[in-house]
Protein backbone atom coordinates (compact mmCIF):
# COMPACT_ATOMS: atom_id res chain seq x y z
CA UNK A 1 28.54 13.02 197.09
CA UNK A 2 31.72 11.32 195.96
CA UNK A 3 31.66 8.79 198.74
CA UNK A 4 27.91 7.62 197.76
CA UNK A 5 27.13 8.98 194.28
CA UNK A 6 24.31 6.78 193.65
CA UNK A 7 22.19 7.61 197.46
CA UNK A 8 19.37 9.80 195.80
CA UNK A 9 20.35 13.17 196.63
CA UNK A 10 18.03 16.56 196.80
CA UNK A 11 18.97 20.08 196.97
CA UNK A 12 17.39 20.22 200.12
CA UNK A 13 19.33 17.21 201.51
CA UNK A 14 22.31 18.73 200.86
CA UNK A 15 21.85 21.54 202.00
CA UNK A 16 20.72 20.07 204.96
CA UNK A 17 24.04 18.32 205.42
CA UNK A 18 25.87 21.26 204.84
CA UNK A 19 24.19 23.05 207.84
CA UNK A 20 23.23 25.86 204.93
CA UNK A 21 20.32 27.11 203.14
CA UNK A 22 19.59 25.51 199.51
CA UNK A 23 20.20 29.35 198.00
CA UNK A 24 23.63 29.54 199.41
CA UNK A 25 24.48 26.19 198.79
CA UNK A 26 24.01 26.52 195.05
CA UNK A 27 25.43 29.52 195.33
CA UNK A 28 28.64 28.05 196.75
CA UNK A 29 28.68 25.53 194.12
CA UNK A 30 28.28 28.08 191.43
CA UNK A 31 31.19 30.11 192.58
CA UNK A 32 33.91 27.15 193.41
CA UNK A 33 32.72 24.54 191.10
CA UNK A 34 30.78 26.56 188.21
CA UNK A 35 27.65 24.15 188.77
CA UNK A 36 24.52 23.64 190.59
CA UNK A 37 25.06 20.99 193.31
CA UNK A 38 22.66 18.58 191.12
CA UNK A 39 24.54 19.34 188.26
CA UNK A 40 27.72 18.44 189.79
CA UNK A 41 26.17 14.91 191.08
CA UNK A 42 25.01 14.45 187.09
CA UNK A 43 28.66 14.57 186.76
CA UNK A 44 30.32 12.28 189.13
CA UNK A 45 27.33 9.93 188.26
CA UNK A 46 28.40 9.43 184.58
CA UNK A 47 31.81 9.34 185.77
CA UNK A 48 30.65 6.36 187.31
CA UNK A 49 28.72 5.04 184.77
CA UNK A 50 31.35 5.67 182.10
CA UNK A 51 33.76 3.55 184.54
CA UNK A 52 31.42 1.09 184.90
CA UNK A 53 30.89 0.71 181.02
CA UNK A 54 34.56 0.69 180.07
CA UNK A 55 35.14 -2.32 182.76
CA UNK A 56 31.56 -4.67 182.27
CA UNK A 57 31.67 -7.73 179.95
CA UNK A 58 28.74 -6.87 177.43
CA UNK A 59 27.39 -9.84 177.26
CA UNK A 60 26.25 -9.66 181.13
CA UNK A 61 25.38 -6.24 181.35
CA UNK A 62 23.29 -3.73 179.50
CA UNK A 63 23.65 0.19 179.21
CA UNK A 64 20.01 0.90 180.46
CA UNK A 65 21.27 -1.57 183.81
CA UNK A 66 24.37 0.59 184.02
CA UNK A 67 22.67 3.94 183.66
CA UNK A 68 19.54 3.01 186.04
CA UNK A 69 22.00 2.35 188.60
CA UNK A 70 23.23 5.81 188.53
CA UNK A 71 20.13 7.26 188.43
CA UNK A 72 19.44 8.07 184.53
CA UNK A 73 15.67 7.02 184.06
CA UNK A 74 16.00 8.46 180.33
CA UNK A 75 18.09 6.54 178.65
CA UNK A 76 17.82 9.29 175.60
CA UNK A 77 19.26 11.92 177.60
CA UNK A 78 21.85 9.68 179.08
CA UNK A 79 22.81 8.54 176.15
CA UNK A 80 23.49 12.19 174.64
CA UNK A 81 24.48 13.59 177.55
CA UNK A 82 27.25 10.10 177.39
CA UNK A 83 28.32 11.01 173.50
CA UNK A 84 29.08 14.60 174.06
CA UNK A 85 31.43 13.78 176.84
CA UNK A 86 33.18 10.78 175.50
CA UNK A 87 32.29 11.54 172.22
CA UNK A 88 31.08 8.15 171.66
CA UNK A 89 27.47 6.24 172.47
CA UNK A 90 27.79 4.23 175.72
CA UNK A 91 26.73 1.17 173.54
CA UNK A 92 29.83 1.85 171.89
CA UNK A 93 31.78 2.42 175.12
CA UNK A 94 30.28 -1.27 176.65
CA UNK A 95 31.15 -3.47 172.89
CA UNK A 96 34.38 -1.96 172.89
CA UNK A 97 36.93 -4.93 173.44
CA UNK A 98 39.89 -3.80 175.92
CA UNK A 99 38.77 -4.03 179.48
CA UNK A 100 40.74 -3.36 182.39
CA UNK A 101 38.52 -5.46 184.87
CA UNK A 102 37.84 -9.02 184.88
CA UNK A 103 34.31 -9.85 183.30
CA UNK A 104 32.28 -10.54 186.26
CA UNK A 105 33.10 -7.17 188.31
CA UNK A 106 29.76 -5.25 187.24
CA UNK A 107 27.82 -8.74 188.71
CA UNK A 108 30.04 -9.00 191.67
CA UNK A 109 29.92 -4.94 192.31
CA UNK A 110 26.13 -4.87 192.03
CA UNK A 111 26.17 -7.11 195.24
CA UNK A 112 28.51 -4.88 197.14
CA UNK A 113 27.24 -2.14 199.30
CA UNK A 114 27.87 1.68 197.60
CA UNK A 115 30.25 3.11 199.79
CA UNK A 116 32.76 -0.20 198.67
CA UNK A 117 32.18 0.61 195.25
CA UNK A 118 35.63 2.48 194.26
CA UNK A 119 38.42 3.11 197.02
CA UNK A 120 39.60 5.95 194.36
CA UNK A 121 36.12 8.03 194.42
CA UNK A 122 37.68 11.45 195.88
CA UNK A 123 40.14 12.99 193.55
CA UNK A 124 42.76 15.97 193.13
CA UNK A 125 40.97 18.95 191.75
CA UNK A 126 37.47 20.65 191.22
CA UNK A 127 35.64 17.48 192.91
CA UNK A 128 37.75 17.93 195.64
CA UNK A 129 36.18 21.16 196.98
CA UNK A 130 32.74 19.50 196.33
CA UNK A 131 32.75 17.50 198.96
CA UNK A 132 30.32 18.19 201.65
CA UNK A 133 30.43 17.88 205.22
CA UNK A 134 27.89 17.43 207.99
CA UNK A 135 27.69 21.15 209.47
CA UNK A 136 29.49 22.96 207.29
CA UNK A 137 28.26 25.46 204.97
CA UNK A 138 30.01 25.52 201.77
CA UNK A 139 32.22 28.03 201.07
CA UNK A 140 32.92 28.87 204.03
């Protein structure tokens, strides 16, 4: 998931992958993670997004590009779902002047394929144990 956040993911998929059943996948999830293996994708997908907004010149990108790349077809929800975990609108996140990346990383990125995205993608902590391997049932 962390390696390829934005490949269109199902339950079943994943399960799949896991070499488990979709009930004891979620169920996995649930006990090591507290989410729903969709859930937890939702997550790591705004993390994305939320980079990608802080570091994208505004005058070359929009929020709805941003958030269609991750996979957020309703921009209302995104954009709710954004403010109550930054506590600010991603419009407001994208204007906001101080970016760490030069301004034409979201155009150059967009050409790149998804696994070169972010060399920093897998991280210390509850996304950690998230991560899925071919085979292996979760939890396990």
């Amino acid at each position: 998931m962390h390696a390829h956040p934005d490949h269109p993911f199902t339950p079943t998929a994943l399960a799949h992958f896991a070499g488990s059943s979709v009930r004891s996948l979620q169920e996995s999830f649930r006990r090591h993670i507290g989410l729903t293996p969709m859930q937890y994708l939702r997550q790591v997908r705004l993390e994305q997004a939320h980079h990608d907004l802080t570091n994208s010149d505004p005058t070359h990108t929009t929020v709805t590009e941003i958030a269609s790349h991750w996979g957020f077809t309703h921009l209302g929800r995104f954009a709710t779902t954004y403010r109550t975990k930054y506590g600010q609108s991603p419009s407001h996140t994208l204007r906001q002047p101080a970016r760490a990346a030069p301004t034409a990383t979201w155009r150059r990125i967009m050409r790149q394929p998804s696994h070169d995205r972010r060399g920093s993608l897998s991280r210390a902590g509850p996304g950690a144990a998230a991560e899925v391997k071919p085979g292996r049932a979760c939890g396990r």
